[in-house]
Protein backbone atom coordinates (compact mmCIF):
# COMPACT_ATOMS: atom_id res chain seq x y z
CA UNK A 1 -15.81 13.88 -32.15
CA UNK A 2 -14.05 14.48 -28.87
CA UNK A 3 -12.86 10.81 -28.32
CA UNK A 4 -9.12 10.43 -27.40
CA UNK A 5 -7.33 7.46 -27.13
CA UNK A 6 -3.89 7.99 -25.17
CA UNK A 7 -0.78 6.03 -23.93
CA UNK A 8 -0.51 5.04 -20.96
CA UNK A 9 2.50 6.92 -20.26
CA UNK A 10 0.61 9.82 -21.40
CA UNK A 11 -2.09 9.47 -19.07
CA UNK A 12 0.58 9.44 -15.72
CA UNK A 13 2.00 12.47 -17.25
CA UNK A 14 -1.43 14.17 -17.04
CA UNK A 15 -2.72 12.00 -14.49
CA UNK A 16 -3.89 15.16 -12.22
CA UNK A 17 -5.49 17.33 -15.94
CA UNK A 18 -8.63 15.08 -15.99
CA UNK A 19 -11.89 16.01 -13.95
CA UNK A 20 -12.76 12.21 -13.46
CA UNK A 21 -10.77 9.08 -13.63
CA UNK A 22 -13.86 6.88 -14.43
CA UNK A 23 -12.75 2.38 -14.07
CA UNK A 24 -15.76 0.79 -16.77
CA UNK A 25 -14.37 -2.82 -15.07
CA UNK A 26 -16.88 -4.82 -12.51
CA UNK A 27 -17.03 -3.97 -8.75
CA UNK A 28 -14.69 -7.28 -8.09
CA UNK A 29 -12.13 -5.95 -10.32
CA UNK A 30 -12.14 -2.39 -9.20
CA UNK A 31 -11.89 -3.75 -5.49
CA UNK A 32 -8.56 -5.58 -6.33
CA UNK A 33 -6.87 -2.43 -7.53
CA UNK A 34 -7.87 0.48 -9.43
CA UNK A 35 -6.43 4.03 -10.21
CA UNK A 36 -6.04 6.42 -7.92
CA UNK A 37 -9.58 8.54 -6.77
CA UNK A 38 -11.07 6.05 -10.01
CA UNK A 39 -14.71 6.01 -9.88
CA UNK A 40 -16.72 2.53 -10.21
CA UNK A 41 -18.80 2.90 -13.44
CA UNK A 42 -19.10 -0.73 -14.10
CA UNK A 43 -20.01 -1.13 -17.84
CA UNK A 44 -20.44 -4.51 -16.93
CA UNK A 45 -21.48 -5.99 -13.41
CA UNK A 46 -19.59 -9.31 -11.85
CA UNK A 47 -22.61 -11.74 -11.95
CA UNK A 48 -23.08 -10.25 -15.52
CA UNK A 49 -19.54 -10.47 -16.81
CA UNK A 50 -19.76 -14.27 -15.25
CA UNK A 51 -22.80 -14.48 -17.38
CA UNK A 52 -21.84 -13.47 -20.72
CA UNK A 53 -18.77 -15.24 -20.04
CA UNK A 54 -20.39 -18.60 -20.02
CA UNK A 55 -22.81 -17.82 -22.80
CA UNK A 56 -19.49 -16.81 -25.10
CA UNK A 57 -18.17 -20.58 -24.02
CA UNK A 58 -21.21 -22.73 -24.16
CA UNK A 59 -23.00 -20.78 -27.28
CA UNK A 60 -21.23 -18.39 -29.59
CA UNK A 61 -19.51 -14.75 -29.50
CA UNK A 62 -22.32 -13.42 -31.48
CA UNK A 63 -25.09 -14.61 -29.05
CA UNK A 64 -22.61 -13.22 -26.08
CA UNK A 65 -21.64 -9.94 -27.72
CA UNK A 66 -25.88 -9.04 -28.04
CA UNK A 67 -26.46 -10.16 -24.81
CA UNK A 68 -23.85 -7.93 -23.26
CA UNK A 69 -24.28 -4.87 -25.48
CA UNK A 70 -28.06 -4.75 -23.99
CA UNK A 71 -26.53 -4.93 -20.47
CA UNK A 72 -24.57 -2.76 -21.29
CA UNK A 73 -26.36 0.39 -22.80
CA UNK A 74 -28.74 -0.48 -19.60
CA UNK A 75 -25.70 0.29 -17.36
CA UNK A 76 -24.28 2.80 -19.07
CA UNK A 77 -27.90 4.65 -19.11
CA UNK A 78 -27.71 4.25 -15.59
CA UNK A 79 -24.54 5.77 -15.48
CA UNK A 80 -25.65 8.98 -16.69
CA UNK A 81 -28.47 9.36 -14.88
CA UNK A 82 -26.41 9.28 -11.72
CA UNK A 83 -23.30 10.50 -12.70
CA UNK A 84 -23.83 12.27 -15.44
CA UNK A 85 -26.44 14.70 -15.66
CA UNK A 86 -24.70 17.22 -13.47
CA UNK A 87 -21.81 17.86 -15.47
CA UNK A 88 -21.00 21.25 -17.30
CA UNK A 89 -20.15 21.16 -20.75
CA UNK A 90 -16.26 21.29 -20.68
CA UNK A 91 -15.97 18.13 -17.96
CA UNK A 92 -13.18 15.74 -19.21
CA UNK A 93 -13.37 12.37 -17.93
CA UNK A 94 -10.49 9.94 -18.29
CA UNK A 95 -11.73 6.72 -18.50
CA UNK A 96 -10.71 2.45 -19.00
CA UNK A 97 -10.86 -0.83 -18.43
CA UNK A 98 -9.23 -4.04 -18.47
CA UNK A 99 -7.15 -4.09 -21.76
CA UNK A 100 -9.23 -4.37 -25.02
CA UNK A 101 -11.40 -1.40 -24.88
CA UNK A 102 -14.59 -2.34 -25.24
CA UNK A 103 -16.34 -1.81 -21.64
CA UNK A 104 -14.49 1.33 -21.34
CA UNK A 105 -15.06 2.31 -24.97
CA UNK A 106 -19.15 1.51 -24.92
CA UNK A 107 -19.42 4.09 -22.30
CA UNK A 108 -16.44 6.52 -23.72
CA UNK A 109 -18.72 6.38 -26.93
CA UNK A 110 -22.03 7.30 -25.30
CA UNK A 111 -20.32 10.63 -23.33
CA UNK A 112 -18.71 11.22 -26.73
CA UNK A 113 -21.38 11.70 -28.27
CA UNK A 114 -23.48 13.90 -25.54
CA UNK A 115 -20.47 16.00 -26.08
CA UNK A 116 -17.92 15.59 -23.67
CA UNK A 117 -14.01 16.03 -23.95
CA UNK A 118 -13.33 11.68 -23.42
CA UNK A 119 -9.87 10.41 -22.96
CA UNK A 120 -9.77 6.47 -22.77
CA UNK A 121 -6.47 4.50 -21.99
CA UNK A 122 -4.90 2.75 -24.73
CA UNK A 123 -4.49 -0.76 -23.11
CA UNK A 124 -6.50 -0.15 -20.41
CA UNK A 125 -5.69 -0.77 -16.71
CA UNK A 126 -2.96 -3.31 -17.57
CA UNK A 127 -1.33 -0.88 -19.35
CA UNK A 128 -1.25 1.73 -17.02
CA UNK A 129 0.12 -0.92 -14.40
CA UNK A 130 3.13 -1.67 -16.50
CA UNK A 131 3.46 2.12 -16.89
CA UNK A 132 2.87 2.81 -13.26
CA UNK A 133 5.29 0.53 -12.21
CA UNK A 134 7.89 1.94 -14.71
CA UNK A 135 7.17 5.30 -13.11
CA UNK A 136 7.47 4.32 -9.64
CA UNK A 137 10.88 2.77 -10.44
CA UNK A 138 11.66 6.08 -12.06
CA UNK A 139 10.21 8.01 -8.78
CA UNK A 140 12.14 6.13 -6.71
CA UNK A 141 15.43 7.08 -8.25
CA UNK A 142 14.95 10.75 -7.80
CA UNK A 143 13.90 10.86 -3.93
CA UNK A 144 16.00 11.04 -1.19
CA UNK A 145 15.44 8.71 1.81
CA UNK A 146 15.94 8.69 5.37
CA UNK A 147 15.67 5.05 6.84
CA UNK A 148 14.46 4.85 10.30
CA UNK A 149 15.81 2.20 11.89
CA UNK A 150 15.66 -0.38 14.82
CA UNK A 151 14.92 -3.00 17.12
CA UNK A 152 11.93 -4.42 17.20
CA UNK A 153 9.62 -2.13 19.62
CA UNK A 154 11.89 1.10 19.27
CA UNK A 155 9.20 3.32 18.13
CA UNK A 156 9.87 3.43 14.45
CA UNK A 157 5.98 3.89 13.41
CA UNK A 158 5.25 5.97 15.97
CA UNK A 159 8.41 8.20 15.11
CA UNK A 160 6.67 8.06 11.54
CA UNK A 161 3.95 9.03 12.41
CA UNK A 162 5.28 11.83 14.89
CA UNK A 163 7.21 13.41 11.46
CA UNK A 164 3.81 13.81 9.17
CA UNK A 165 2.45 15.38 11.31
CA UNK A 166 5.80 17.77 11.73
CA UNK A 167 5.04 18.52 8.46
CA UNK A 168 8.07 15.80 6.71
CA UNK A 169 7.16 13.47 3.89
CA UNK A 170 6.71 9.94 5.25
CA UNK A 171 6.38 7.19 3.47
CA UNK A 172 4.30 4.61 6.02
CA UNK A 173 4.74 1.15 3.90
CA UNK A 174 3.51 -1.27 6.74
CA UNK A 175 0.12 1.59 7.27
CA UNK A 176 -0.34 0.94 3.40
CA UNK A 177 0.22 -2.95 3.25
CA UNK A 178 -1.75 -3.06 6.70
CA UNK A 179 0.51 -5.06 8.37
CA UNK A 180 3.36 -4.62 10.81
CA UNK A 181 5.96 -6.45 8.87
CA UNK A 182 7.10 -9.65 11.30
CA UNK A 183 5.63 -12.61 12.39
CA UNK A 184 3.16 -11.36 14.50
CA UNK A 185 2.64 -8.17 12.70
CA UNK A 186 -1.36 -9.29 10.88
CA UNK A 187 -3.80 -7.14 12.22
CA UNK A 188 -6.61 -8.83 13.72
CA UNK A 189 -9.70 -8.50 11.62
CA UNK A 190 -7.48 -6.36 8.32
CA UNK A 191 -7.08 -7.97 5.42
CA UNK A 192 -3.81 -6.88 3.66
CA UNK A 193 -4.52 -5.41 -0.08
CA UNK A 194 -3.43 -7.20 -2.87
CA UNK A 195 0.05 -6.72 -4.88
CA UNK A 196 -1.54 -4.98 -7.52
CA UNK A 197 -3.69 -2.27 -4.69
CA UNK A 198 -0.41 -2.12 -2.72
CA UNK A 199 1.67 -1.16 -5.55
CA UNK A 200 -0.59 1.20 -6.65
CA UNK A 201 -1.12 2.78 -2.81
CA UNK A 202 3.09 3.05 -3.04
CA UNK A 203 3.09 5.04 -6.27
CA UNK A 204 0.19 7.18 -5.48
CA UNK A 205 2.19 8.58 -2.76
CA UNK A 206 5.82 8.93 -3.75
CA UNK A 207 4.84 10.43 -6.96
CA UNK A 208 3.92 13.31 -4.97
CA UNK A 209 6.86 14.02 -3.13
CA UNK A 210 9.41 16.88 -3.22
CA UNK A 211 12.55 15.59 -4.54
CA UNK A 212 14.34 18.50 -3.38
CA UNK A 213 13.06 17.11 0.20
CA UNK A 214 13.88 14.03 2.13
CA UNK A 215 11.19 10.93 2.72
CA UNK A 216 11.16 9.69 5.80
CA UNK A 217 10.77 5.72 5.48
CA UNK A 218 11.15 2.69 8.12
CA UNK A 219 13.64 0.15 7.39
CA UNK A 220 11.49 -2.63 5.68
CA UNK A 221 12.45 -5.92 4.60
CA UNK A 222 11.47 -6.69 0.71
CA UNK A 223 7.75 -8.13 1.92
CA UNK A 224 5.80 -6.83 4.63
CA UNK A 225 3.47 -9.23 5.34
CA UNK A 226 2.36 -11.02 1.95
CA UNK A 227 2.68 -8.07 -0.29
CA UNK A 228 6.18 -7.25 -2.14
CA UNK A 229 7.95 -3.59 -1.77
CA UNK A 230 9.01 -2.34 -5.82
CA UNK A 231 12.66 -3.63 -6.18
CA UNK A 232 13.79 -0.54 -7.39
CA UNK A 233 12.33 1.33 -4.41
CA UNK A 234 13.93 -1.23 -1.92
CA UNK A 235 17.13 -0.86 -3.79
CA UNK A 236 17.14 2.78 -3.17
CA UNK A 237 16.02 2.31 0.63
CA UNK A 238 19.34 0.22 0.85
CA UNK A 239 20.98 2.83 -0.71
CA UNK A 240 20.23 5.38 1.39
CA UNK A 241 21.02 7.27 5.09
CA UNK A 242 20.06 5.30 8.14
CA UNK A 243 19.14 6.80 11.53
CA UNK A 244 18.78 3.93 14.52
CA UNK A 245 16.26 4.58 16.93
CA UNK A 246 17.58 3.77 20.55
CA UNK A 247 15.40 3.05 23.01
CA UNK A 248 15.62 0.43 26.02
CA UNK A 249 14.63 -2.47 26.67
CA UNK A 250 12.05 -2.01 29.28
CA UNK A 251 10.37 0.64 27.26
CA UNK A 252 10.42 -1.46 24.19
CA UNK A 253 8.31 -4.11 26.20
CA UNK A 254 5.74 -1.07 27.09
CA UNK A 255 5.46 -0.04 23.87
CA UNK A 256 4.84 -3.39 22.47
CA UNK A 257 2.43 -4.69 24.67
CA UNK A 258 0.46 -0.79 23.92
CA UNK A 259 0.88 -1.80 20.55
CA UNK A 260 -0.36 -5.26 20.64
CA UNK A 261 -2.70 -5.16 22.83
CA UNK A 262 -5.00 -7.52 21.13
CA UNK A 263 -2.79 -9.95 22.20
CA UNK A 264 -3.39 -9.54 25.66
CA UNK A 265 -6.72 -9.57 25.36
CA UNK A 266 -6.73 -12.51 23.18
CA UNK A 267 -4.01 -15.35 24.47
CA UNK A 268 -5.24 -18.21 22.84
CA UNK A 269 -4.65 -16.05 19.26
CA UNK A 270 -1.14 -14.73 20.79
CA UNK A 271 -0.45 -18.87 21.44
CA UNK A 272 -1.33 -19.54 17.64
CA UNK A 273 0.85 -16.49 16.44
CA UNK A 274 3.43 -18.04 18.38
CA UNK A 275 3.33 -21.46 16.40
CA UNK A 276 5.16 -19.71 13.51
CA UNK A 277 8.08 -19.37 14.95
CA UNK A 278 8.56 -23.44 15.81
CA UNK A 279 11.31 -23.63 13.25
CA UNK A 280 13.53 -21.12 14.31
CA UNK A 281 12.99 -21.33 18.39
CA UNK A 282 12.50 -25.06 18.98
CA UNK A 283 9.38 -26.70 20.07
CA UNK A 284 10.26 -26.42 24.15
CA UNK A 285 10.99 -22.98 23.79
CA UNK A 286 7.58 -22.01 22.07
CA UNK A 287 5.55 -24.46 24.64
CA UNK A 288 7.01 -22.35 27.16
CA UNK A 289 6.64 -19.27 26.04
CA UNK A 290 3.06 -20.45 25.33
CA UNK A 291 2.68 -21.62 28.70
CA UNK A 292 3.42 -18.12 30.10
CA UNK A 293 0.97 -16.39 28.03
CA UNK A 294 -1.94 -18.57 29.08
CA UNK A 295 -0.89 -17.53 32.72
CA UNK A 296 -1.01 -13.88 32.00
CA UNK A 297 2.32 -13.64 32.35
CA UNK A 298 3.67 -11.41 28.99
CA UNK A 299 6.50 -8.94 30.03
CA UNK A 300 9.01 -11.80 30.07
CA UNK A 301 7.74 -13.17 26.69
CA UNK A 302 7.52 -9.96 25.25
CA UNK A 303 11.24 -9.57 26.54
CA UNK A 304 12.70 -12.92 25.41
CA UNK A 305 11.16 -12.36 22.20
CA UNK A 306 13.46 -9.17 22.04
CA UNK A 307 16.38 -10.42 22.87
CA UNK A 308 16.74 -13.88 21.72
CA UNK A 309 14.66 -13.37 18.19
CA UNK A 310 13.94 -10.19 17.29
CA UNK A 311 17.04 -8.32 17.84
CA UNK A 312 19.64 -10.85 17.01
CA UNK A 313 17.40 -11.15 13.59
CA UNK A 314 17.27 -7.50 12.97
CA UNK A 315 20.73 -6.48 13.43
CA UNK A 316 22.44 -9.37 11.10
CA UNK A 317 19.78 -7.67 7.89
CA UNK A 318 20.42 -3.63 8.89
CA UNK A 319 24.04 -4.92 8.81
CA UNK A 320 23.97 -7.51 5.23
CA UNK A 321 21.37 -5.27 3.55
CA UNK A 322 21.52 -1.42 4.19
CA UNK A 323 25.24 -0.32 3.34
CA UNK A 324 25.23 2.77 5.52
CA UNK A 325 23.61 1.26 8.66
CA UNK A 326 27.48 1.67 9.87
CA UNK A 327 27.43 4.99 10.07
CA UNK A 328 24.24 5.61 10.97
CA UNK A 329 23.18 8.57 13.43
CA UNK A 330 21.69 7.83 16.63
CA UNK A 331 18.13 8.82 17.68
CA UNK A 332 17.55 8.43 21.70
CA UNK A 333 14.13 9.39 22.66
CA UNK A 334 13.80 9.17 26.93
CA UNK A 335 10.54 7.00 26.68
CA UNK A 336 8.04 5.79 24.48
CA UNK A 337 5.61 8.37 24.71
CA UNK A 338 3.81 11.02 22.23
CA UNK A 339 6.17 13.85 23.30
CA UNK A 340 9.60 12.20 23.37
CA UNK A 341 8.82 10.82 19.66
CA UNK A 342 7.59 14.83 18.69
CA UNK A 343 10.57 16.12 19.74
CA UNK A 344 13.33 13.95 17.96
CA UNK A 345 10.77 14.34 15.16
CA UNK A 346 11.11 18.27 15.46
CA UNK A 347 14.97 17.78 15.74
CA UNK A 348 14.80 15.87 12.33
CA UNK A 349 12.49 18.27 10.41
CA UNK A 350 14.55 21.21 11.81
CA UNK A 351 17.59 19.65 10.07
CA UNK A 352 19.30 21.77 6.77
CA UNK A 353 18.52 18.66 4.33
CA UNK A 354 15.12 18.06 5.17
């Protein structure tokens, strides 16, 4: 018998030694979060887990239990006809599910017994979460950041984007939660992921960074968009060295409407966008603002958006929240373009602590 059954701790720690990662959960479970590079080998499929649900509740566990073991062993033959067959004799799958086993175990037993080297998660995927997320806390404390900073419209994501491909390590948090982290930062037609994918896209990254090298990381709030940044990774953020991107105000306005240009094409949704910010601007202000858009008219929107929301907003949390915005060092790009972000982005890679 080859069957292992490991911590979940143990199984970060050799995360990267197994050939497979193989999630035995339904295709509805493995969409809201999964491991990282998992495979979908459901031992049991959503209508059928539904299914054998009810008949547990309405009849008996017995009736249930043979129900779903001939599912089952029909999936799990399915499994290894597509999967499987290929494999060469010394392939070592890790594999789980949701917590008790069982799924995960049904098919762990089966490529057990053909003769492969099986390691199954003890706990299952809600183990590894809590382990993952201890981890990532852990991750966070050993890497050293770089905050980007400023306004609204400054060129922070494009300077982040600008350094990966310089070669830096960037950490992208509003490319990973799919959302541009304001008011009017949803992406039209992207669904953000949920806590549990997000958390998991945050820790597949930063547990492969250098932490003799610094990560490169825009200066988020605690949410971007519905989804939650780790405490203990926004704690170190805080922590950390700023850099303020500096770039004026007529540029800003340029980039933004580049950025968001769905807007422009789409006013009524820009109008509705617009709503959410009733509370803070007034009613006569937002009508207007509205009123402007319908006409075409966005530069001085985009522009009093700046400078009577935005900016006033941003400064007061770089100031309350990151405690060496103060003496952060300035980046001035000329314009908004490709080139002018490359080349602070060369002057920062270039730099003896990167």
């Amino acid at each position: 018998m080859s069957l292992t059954l490991i911590p979940a701790a143990e199984a970060i720690a050799r995360f990267d030694t197994f050939d497979t990662i193989i999630d035995a959960r339904s295709e509805g479970e493995y969409a809201e979060d999964h491991l990282p590079g998992a495979q979908n080998w459901p031992t049991l499929h959503d209508e059928e887990r539904v299914s054998i649900g009810t008949l547990y509740k309405q009849v008996n566990a017995f009736e249930a239990k043979k129900r779903g073991a001939a599912l089952a062993a029909r999936n799990i033959s399915n499994h290894i006809e597509q999967h499987v067959l290929d494999k060469p004799r010394d392939w070592a799958p890790l594999a789980y599910c949701w917590r008790g086993g069982k799924r995960s175990g049904s098919l762990s037993l089966v490529l057990d017994q053909i003769g492969f080297r099986v390691a199954l998660i003890e706990g299952g995927y809600k183990a590894f979460r809590a382990a993952m997320l201890l981890d990532m806390e852990q991750c966070a404390a050993r890497l050293k950041f770089q905050v980007i900073c400023g306004t609204t419209g400054s060129g922070k994501t494009r300077l982040l984007q600008a350094l990966r491909q310089e070669g830096a390590q960037v950490l992208d948090l509003e490319d990973l939660a799919r959302h541009r982290s304001s008011v009017l930062g949803a992406l039209p037609g992207i669904a953000q992921p949920t806590q549990k994918r997000f958390d998991t896209l945050v820790w597949e990254q930063i547990r492969q960074f250098d932490p003799q090298r610094v990560v490169f990381v825009e200066s988020e709030s605690k949410k971007v968009g519905n989804v939650s940044i780790h405490p203990a990774l926004v704690d170190a953020m805080r922590a950390s060295s700023c850099s303020v991107v500096n770039l004026n105000i007529d540029e800003r306005v340029e980039l933004l409407l580049e950025d968001y240009a769905y807007f422009t094409a789409h006013p009524q949704q820009f109008c509705t966008r617009l709503d959410a910010l009733t509370a803070q601007r007034g009613k006569v202000v937002i009508e207007a603002w509205k009123d402007s858009v319908r006409l075409g008219e966005f530069h001085p929107v985009v522009r009093e958006l700046l400078t009577t929301h935005y900016d006033p907003v941003y400064l007061q949390s770089m100031e309350r929240n990151f405690r060496q915005f103060g003496q952060a060092s300035m980046l001035s790009p000329s314009d908004r373009t490709w080139e002018s972000m490359r080349r602070i982005a060369q002057t920062l890679v270039s730099a003896p602590s990167v």
